[in-house]
C-alpha atoms as a PDB file:
ATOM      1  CA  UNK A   1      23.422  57.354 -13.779  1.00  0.00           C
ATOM      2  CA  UNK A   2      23.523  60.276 -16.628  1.00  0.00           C
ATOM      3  CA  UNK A   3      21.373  59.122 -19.754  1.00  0.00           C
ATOM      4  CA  UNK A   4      21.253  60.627 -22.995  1.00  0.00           C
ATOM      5  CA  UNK A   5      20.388  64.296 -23.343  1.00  0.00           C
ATOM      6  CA  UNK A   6      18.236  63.708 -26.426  1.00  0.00           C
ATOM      7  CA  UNK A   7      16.249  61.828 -24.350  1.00  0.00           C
ATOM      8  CA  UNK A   8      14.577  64.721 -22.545  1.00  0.00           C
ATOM      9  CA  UNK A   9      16.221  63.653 -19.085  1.00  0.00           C
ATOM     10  CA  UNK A  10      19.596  64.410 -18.003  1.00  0.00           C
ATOM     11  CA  UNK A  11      19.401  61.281 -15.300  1.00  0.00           C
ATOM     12  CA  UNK A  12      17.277  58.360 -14.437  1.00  0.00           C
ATOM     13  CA  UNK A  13      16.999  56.939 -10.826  1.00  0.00           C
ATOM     14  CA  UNK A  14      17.941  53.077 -10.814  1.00  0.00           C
ATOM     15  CA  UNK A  15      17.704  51.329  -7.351  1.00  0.00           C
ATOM     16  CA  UNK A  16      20.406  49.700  -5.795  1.00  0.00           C
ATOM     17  CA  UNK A  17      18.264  46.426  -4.897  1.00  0.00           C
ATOM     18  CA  UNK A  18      16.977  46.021  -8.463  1.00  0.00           C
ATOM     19  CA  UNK A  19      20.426  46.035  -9.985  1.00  0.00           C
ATOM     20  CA  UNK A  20      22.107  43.582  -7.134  1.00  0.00           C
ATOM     21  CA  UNK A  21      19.267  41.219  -7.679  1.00  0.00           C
ATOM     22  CA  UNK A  22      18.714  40.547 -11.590  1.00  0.00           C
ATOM     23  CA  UNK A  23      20.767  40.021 -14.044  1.00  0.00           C
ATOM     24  CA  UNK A  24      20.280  43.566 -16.117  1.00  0.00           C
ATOM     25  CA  UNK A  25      22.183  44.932 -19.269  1.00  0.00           C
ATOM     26  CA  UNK A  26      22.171  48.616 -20.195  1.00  0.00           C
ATOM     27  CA  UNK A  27      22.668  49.479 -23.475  1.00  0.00           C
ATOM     28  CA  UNK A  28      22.988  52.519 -25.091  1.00  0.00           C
ATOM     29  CA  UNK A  29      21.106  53.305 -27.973  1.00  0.00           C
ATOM     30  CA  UNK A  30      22.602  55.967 -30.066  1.00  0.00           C
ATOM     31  CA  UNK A  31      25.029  55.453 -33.600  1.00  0.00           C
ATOM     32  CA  UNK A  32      27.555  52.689 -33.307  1.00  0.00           C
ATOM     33  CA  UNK A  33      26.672  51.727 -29.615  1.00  0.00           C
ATOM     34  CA  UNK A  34      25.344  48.695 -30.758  1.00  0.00           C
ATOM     35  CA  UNK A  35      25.097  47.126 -34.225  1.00  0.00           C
ATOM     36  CA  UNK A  36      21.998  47.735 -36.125  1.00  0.00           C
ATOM     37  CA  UNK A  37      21.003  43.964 -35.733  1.00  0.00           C
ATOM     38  CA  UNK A  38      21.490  44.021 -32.062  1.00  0.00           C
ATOM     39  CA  UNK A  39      18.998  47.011 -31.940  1.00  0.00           C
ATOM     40  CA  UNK A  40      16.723  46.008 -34.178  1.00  0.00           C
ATOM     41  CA  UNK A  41      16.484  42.801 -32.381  1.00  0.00           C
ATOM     42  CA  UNK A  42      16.141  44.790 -28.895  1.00  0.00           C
ATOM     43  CA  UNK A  43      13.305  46.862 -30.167  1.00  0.00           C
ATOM     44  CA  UNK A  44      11.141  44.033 -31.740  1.00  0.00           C
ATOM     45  CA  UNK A  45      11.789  42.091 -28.290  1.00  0.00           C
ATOM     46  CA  UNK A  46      10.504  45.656 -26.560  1.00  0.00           C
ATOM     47  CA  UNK A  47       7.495  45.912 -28.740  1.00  0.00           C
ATOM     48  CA  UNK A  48       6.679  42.080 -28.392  1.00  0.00           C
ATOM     49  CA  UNK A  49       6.609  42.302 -24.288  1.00  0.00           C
ATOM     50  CA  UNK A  50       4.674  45.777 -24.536  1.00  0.00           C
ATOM     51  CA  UNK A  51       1.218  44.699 -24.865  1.00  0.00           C
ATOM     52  CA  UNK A  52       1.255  41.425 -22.646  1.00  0.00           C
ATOM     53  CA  UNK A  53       3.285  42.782 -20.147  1.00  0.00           C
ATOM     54  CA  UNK A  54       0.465  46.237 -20.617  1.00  0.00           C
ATOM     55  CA  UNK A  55       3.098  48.954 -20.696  1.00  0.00           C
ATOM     56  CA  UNK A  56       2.345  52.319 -21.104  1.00  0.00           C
ATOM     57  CA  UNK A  57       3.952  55.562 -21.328  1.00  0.00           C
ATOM     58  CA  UNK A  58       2.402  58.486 -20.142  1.00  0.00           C
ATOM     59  CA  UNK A  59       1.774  60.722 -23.067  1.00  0.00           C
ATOM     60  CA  UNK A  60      -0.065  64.508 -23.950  1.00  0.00           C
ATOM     61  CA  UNK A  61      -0.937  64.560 -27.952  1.00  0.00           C
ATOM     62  CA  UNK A  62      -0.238  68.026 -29.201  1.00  0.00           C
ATOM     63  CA  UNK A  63      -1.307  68.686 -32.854  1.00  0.00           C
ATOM     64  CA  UNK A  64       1.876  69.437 -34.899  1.00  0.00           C
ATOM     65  CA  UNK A  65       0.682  73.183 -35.392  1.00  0.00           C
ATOM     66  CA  UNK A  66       1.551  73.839 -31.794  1.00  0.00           C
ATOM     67  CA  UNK A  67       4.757  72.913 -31.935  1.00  0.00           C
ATOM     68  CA  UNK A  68       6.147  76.274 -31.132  1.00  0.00           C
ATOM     69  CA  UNK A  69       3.876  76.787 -27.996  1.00  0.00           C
ATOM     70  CA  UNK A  70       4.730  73.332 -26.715  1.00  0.00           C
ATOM     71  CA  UNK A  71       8.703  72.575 -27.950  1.00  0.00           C
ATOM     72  CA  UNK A  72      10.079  73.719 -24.280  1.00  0.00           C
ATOM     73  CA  UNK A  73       7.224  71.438 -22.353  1.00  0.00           C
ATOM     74  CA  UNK A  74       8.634  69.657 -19.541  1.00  0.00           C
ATOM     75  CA  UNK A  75       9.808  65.629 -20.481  1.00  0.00           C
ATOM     76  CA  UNK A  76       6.610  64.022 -18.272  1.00  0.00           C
ATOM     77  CA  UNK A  77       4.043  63.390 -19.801  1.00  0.00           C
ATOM     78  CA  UNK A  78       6.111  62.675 -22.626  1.00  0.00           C
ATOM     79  CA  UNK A  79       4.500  65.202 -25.331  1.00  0.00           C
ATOM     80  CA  UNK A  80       3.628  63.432 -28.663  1.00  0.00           C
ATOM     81  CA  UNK A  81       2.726  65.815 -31.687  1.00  0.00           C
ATOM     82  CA  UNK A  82       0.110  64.648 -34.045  1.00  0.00           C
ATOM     83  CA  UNK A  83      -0.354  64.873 -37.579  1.00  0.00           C
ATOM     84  CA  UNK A  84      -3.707  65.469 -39.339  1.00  0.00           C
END
């Protein structure tokens, strides 16, 4: 399945079984895919789940003054510049 470019990936592997088996939606999340209150809603639901469900992303912190060394770093672990 091809995902956004701007999201650092050009693909993302979904298994067969999980998609038979449950009743998921994919939506897209760039302009006009969705209305704004349909992804506003989506993201508060996201961030609501996130810390009883204990999600976590796998991130490096990179002070913002290395953004030049680090703006070709590979997508994983997602790179997160830092201010201050």
């Amino acid at each position: 399945m091809k995902a956004a470019i701007a999201s650092g990936e050009e693909s993302i592997d979904l298994p067969g079984a999980g998609l038979r088996s449950s009743a998921i939606v994919l939506m897209g999340s760039g302009f006009k895919s969705v209305g704004t209150s349909a992804l506003l809603e989506a993201i508060k639901n996201v961030f609501e789940a996130a810390i009883p469900a204990r999600l976590r992303i796998a991130t490096k912190t990179i002070p913002l003054s290395e953004v030049e060394e680090h703006w070709g770093a590979p997508g994983k672990p997602r790179v997160v510049f830092t201010v201050g």
